[in-house]
PDB file of N, CA and C in Angstrom:
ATOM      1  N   UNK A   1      77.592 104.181  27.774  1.00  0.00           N
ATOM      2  CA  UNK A   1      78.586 105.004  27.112  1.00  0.00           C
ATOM      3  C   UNK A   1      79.396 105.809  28.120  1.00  0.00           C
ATOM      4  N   UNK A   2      78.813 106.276  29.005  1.00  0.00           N
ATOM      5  CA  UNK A   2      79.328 106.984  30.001  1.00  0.00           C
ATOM      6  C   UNK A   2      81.015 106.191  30.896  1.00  0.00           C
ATOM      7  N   UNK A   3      80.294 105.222  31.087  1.00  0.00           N
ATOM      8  CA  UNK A   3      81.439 104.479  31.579  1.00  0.00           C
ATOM      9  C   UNK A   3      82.726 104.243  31.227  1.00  0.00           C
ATOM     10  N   UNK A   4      82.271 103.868  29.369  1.00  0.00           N
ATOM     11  CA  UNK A   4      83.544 104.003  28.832  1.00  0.00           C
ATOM     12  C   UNK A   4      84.634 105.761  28.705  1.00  0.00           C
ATOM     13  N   UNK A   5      83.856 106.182  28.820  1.00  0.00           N
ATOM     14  CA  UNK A   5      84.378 107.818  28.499  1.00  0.00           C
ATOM     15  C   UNK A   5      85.518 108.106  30.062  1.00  0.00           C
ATOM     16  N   UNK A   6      84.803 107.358  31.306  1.00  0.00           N
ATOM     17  CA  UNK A   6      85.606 107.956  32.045  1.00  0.00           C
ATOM     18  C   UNK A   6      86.510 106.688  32.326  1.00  0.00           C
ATOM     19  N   UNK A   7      87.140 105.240  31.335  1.00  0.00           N
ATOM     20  CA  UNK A   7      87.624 104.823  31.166  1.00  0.00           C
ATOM     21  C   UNK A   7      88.922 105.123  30.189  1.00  0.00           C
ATOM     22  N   UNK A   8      88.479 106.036  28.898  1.00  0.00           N
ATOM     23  CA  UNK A   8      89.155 106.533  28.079  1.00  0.00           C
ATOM     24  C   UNK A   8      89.686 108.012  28.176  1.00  0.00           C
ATOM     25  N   UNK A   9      89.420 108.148  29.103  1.00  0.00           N
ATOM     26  CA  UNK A   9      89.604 109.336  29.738  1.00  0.00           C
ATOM     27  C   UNK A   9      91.113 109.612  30.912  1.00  0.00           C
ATOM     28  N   UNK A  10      90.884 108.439  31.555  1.00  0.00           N
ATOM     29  CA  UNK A  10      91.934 107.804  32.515  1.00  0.00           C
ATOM     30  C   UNK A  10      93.639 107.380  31.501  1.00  0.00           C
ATOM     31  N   UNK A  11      92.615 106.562  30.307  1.00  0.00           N
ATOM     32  CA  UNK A  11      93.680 105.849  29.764  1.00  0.00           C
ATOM     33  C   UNK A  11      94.493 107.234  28.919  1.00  0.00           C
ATOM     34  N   UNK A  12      93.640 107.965  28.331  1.00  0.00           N
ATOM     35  CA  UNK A  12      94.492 109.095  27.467  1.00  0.00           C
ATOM     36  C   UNK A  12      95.393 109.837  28.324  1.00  0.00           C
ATOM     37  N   UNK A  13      94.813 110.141  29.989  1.00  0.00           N
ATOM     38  CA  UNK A  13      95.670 111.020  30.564  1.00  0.00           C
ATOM     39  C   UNK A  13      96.953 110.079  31.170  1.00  0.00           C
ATOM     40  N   UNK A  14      96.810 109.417  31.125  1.00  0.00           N
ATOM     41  CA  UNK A  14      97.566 107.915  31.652  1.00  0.00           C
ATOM     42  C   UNK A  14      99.513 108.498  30.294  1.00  0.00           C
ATOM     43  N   UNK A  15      98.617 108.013  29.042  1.00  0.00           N
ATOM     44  CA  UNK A  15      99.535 107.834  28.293  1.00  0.00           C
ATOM     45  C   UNK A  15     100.486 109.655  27.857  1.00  0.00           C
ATOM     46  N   UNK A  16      99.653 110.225  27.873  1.00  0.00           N
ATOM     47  CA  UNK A  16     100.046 111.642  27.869  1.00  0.00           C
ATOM     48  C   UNK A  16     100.797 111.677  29.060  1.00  0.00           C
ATOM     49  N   UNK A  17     100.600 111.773  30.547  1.00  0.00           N
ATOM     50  CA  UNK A  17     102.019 112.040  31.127  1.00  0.00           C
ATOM     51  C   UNK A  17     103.038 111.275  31.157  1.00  0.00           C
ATOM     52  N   UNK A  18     102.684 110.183  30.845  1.00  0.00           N
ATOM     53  CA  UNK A  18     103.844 109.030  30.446  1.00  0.00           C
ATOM     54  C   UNK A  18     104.633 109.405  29.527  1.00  0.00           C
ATOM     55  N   UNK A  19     104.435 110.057  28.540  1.00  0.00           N
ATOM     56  CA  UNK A  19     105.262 110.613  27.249  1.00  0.00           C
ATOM     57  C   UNK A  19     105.694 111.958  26.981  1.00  0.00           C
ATOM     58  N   UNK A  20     105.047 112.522  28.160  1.00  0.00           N
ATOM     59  CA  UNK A  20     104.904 114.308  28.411  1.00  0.00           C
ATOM     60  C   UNK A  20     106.631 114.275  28.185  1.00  0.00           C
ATOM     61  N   UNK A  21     107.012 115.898  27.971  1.00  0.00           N
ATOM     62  CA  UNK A  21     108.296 116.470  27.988  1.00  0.00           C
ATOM     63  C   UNK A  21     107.633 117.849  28.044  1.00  0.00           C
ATOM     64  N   UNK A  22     108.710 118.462  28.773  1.00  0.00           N
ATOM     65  CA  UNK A  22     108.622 119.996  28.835  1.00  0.00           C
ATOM     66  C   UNK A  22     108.560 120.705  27.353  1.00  0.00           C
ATOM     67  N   UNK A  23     108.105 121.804  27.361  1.00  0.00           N
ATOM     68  CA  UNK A  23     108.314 122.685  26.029  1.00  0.00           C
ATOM     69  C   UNK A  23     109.395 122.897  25.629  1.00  0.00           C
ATOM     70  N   UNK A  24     110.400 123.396  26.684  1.00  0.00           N
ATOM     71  CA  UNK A  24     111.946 123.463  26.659  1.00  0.00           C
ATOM     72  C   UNK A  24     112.775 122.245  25.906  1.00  0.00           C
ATOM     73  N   UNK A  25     112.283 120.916  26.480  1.00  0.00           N
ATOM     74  CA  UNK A  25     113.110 119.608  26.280  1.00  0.00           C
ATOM     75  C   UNK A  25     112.862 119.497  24.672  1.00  0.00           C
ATOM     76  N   UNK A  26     111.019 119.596  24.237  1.00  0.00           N
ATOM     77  CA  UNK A  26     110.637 119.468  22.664  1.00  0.00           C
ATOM     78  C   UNK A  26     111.303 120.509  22.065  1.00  0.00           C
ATOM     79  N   UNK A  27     111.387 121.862  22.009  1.00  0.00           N
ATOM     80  CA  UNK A  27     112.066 122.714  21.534  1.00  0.00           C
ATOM     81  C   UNK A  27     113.981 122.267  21.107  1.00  0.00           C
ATOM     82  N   UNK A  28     114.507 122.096  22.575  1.00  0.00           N
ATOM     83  CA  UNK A  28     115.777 121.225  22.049  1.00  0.00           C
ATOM     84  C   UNK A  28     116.319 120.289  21.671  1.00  0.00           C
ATOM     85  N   UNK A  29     115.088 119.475  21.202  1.00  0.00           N
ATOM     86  CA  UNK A  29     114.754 118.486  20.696  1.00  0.00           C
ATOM     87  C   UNK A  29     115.146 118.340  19.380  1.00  0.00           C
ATOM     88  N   UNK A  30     113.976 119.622  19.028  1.00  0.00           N
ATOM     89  CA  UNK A  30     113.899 120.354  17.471  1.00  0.00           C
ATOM     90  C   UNK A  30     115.193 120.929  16.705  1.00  0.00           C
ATOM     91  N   UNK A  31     115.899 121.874  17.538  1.00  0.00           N
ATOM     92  CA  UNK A  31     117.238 122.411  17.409  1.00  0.00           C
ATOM     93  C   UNK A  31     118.171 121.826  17.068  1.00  0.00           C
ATOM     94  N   UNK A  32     118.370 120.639  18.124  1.00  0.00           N
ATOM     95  CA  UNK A  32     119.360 119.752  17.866  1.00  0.00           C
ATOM     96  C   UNK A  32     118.978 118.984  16.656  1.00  0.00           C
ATOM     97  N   UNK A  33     118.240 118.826  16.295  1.00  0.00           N
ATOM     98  CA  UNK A  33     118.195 117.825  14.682  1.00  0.00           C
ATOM     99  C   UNK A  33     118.164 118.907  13.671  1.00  0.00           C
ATOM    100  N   UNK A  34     117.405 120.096  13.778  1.00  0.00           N
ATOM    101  CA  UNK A  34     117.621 121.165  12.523  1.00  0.00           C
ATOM    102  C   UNK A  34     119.574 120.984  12.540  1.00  0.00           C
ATOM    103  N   UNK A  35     120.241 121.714  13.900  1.00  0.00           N
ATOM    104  CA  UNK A  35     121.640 121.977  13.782  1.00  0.00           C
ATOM    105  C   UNK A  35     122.089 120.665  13.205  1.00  0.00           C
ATOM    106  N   UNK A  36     121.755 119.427  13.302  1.00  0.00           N
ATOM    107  CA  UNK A  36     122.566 118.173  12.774  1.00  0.00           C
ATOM    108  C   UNK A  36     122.463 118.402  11.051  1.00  0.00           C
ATOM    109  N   UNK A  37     121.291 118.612  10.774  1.00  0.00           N
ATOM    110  CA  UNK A  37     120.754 118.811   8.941  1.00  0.00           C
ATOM    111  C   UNK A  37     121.549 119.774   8.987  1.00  0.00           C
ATOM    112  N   UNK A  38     121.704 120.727   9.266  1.00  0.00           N
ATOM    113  CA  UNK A  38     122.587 121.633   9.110  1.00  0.00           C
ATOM    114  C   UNK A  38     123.591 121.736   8.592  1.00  0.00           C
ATOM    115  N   UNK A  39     124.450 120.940   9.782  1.00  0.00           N
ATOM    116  CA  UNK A  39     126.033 119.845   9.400  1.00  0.00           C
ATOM    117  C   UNK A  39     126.013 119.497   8.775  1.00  0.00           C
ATOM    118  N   UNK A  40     125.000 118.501   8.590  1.00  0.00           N
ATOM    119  CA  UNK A  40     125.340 117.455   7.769  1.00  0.00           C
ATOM    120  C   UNK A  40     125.607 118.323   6.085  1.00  0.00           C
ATOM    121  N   UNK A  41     124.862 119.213   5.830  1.00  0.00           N
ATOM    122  CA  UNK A  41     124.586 119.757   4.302  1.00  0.00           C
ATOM    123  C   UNK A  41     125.556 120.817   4.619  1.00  0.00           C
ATOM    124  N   UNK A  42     126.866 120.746   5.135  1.00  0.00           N
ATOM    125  CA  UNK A  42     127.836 121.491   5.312  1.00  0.00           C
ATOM    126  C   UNK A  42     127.870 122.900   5.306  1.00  0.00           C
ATOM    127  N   UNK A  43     126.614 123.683   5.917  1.00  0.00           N
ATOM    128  CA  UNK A  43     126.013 125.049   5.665  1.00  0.00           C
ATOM    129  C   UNK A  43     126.395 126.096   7.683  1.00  0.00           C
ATOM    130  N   UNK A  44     126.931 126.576   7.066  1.00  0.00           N
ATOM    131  CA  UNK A  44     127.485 127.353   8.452  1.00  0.00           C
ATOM    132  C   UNK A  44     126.274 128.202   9.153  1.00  0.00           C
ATOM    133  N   UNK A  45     126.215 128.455  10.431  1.00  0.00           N
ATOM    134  CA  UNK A  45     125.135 129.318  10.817  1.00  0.00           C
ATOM    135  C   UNK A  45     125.020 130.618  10.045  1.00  0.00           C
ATOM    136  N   UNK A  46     126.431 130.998   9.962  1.00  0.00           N
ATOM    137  CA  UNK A  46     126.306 132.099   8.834  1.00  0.00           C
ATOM    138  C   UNK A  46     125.535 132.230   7.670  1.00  0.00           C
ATOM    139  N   UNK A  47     125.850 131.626   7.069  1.00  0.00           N
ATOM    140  CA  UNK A  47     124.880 130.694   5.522  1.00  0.00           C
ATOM    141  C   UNK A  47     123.270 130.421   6.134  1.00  0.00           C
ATOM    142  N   UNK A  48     123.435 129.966   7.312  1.00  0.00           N
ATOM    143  CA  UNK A  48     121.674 129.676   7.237  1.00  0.00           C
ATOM    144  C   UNK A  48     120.724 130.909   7.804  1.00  0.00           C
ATOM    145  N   UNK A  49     121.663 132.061   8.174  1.00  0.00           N
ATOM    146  CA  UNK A  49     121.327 133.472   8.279  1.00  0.00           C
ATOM    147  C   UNK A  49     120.702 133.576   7.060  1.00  0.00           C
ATOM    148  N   UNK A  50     121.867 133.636   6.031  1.00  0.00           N
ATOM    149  CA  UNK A  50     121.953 134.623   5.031  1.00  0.00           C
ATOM    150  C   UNK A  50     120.568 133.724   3.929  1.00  0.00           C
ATOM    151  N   UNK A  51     120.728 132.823   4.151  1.00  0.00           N
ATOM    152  CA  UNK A  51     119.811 132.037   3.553  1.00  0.00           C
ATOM    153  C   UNK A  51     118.118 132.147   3.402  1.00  0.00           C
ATOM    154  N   UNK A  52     118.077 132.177   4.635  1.00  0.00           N
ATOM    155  CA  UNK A  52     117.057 132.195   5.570  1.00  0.00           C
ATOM    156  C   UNK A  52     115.982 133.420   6.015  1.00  0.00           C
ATOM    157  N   UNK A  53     117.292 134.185   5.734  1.00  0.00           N
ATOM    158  CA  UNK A  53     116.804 135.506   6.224  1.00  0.00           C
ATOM    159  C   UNK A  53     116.041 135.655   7.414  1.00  0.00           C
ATOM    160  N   UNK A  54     116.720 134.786   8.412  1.00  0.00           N
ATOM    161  CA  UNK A  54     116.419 134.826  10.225  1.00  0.00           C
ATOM    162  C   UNK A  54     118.221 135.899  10.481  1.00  0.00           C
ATOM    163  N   UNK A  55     117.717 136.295  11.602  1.00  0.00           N
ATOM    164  CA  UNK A  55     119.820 136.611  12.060  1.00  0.00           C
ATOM    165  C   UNK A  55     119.901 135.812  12.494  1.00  0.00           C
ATOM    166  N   UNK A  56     121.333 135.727  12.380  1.00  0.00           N
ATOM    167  CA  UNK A  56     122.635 135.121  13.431  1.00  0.00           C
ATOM    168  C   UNK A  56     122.037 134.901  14.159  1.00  0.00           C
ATOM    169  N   UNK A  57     122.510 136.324  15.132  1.00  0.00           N
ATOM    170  CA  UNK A  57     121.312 135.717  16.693  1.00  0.00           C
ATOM    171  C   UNK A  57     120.331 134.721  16.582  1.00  0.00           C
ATOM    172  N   UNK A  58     119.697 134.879  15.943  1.00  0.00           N
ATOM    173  CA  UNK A  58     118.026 134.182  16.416  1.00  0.00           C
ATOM    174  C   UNK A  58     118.643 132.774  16.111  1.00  0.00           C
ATOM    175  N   UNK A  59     119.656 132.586  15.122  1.00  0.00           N
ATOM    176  CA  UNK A  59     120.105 131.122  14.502  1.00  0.00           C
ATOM    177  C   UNK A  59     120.680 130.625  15.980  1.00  0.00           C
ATOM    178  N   UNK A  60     121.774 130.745  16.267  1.00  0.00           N
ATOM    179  CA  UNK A  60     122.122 130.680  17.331  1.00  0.00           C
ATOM    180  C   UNK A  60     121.567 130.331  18.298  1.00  0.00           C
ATOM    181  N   UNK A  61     120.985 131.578  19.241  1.00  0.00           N
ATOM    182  CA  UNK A  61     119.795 131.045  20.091  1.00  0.00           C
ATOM    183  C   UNK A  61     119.215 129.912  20.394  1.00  0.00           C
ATOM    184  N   UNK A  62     118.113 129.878  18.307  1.00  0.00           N
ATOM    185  CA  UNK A  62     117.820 128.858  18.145  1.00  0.00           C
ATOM    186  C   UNK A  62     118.393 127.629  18.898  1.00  0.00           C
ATOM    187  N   UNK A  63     119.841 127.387  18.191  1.00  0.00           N
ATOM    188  CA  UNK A  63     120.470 126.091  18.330  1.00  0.00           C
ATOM    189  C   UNK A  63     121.115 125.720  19.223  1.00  0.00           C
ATOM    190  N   UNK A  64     120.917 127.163  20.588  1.00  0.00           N
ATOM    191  CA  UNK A  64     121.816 126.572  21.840  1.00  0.00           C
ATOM    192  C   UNK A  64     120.211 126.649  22.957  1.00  0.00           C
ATOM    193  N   UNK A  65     119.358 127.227  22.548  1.00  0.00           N
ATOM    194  CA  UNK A  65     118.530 127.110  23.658  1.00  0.00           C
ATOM    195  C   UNK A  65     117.177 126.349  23.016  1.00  0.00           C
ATOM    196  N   UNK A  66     116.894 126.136  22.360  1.00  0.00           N
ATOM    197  CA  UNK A  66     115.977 125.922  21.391  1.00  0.00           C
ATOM    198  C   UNK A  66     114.556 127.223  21.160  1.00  0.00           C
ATOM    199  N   UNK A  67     115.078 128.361  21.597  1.00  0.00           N
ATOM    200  CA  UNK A  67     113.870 129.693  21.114  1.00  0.00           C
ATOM    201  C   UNK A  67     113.708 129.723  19.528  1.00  0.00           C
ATOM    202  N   UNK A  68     112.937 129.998  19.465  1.00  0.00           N
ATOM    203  CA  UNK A  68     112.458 131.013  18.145  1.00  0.00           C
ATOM    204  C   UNK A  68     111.367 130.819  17.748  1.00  0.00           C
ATOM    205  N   UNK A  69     110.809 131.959  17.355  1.00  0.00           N
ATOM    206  CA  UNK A  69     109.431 132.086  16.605  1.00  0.00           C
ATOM    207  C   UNK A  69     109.095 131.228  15.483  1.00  0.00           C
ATOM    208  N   UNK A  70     108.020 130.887  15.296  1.00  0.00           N
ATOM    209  CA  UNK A  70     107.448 129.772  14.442  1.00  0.00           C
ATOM    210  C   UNK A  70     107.909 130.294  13.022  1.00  0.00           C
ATOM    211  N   UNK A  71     107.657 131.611  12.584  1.00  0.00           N
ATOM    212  CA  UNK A  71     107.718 132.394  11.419  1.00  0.00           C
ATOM    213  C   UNK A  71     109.784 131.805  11.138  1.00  0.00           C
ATOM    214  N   UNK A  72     110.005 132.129  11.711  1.00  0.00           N
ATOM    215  CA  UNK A  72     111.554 132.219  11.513  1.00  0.00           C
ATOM    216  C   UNK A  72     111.797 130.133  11.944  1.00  0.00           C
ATOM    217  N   UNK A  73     111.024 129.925  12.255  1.00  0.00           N
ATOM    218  CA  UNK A  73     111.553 128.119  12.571  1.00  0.00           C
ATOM    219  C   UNK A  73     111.402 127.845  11.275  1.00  0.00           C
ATOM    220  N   UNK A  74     109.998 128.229  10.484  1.00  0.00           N
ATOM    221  CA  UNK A  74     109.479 127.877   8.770  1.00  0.00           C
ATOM    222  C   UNK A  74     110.422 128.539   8.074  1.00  0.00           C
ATOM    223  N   UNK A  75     111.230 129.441   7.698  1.00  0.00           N
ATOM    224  CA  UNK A  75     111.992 130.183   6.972  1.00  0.00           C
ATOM    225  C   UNK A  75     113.293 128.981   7.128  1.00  0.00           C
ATOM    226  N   UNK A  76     114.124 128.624   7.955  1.00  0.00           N
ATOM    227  CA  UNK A  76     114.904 127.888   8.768  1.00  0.00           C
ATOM    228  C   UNK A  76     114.704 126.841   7.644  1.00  0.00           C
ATOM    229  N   UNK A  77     113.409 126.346   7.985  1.00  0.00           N
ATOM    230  CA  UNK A  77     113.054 125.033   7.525  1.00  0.00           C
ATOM    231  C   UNK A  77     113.192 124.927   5.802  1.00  0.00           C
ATOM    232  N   UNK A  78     112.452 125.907   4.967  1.00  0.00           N
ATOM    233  CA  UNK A  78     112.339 126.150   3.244  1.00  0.00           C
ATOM    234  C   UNK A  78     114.161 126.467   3.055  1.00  0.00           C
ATOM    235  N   UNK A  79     114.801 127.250   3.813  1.00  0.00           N
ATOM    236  CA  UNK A  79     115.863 127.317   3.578  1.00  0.00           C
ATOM    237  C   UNK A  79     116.630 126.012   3.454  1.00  0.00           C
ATOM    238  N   UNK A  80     116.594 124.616   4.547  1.00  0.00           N
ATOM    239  CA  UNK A  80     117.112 123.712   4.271  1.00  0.00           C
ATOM    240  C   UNK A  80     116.845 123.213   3.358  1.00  0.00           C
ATOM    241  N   UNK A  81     115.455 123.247   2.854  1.00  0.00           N
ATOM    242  CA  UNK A  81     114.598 122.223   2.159  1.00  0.00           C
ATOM    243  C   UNK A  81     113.810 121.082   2.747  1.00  0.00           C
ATOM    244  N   UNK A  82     114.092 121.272   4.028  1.00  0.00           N
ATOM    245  CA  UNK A  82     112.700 120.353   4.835  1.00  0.00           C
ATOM    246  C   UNK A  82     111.305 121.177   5.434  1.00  0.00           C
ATOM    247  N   UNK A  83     111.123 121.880   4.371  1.00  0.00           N
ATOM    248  CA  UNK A  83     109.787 122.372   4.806  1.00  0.00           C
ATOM    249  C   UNK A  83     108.833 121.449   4.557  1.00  0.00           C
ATOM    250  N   UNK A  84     108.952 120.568   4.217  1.00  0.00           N
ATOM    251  CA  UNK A  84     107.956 119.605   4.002  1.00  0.00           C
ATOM    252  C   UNK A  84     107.594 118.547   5.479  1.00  0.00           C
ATOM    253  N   UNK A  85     108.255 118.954   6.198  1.00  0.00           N
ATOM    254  CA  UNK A  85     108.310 118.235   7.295  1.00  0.00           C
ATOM    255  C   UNK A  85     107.132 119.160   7.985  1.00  0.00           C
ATOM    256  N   UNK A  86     106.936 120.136   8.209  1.00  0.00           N
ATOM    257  CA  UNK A  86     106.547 121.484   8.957  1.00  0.00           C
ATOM    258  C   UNK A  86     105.291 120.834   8.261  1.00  0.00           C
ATOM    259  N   UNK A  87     104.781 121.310   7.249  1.00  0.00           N
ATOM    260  CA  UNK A  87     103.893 121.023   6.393  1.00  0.00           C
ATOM    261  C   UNK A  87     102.773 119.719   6.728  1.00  0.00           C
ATOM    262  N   UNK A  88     103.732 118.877   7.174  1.00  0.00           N
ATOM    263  CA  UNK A  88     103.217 117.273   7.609  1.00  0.00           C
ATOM    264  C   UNK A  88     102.947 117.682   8.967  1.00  0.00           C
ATOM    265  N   UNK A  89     103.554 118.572   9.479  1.00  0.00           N
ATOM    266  CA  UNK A  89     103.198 118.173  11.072  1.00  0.00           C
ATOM    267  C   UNK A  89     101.597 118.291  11.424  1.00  0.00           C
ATOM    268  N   UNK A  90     101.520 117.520  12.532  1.00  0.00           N
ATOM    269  CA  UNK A  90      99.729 117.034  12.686  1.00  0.00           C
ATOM    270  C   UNK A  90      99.107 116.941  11.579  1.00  0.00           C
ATOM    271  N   UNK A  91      99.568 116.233  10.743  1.00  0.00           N
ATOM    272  CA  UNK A  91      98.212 115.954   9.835  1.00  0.00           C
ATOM    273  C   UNK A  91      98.019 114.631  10.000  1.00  0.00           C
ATOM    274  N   UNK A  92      98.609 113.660  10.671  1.00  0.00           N
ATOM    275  CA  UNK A  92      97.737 112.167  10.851  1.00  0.00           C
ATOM    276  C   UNK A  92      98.398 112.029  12.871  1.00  0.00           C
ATOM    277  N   UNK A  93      97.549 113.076  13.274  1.00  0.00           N
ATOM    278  CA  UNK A  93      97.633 112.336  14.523  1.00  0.00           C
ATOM    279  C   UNK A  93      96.899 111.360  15.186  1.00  0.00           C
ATOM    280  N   UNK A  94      97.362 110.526  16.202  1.00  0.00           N
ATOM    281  CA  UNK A  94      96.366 109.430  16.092  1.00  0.00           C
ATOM    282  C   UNK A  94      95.550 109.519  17.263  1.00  0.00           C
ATOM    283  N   UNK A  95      94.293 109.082  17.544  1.00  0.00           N
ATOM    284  CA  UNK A  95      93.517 109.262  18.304  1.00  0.00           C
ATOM    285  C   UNK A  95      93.777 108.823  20.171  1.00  0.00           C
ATOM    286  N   UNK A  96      93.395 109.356  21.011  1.00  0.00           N
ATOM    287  CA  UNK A  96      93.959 108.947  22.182  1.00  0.00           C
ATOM    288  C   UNK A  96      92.783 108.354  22.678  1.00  0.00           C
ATOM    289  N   UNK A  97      91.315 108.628  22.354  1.00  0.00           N
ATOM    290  CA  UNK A  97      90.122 107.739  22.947  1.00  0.00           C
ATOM    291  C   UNK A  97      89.238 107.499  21.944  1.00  0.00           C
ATOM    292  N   UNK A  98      88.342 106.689  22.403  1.00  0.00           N
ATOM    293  CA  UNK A  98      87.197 106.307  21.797  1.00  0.00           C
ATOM    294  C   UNK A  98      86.243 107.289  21.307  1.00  0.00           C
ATOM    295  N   UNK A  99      85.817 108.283  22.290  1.00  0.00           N
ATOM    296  CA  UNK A  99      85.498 109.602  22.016  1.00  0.00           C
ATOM    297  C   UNK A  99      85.720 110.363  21.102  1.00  0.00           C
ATOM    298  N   UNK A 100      87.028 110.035  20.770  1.00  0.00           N
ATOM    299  CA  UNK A 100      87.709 111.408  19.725  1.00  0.00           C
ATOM    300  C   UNK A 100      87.300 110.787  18.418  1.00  0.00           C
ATOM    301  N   UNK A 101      87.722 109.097  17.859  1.00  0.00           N
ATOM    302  CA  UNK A 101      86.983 108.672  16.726  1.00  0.00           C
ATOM    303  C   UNK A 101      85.603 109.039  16.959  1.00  0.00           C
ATOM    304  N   UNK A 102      84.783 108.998  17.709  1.00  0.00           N
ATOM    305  CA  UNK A 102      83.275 109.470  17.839  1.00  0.00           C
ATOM    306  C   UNK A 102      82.737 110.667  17.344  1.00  0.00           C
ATOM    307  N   UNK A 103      84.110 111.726  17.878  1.00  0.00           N
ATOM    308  CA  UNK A 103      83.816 112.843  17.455  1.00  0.00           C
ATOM    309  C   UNK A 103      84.105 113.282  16.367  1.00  0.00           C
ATOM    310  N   UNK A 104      85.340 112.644  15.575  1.00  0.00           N
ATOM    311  CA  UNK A 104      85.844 112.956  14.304  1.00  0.00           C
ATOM    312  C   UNK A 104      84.810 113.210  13.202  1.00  0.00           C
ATOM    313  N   UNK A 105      83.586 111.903  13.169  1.00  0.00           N
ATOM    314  CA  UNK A 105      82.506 112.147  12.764  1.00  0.00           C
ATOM    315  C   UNK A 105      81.767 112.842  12.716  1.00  0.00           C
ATOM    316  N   UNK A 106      81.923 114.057  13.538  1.00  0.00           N
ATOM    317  CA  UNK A 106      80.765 114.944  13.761  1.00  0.00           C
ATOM    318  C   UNK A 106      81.531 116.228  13.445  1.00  0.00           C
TER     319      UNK A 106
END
């Protein structure tokens, strides 16, 4: 068993920096597709203030640097109506080793 662990071990860290991105890059990641839903549902930053009940500022911010607090990203989110996305996040992530199904069990 041992063997495999520091086989699956190699392979998980393998695929993790292969796919890594900075916090910064995921954050403007995030921004840029909230600001597109945004557009698209023809709602001005103003409106998703007032909506939202985040400020301006923080909207903003948000959508040029990708900051903001989780509390105010979820408000953001029920305001569009994709809180259901938030909701889903990590709930079927998939396993990176053998180990982790091993452990799921326990």
């Amino acid at each position: 068993m041992i063997k495999y662990q520091k086989w699956d071990k190699i392979l998980a860290m393998n695929i993790y920096h292969f796919n890594q991105k900075s916090p910064g890059e995921i954050n403007k990641l995030i921004a840029e597709r909230i600001r597109r839903i945004r557009k698209r549902r023809k709602i001005s930053q103003k409106k998703l203030s007032e909506k939202s009940g985040v400020s301006l500022g923080s909207v903003k911010r948000f959508e040029q640097e990708g900051e903001i607090s989780l509390i105010s990203l979820t408000k953001i989110a029920i305001a569009l109506e994709i809180h259901g996305e938030l909701e889903n996040l990590f709930e079927e992530v998939p396993f990176l080793s053998i180990v982790e199904i091993i452990n799921e069990g326990n």
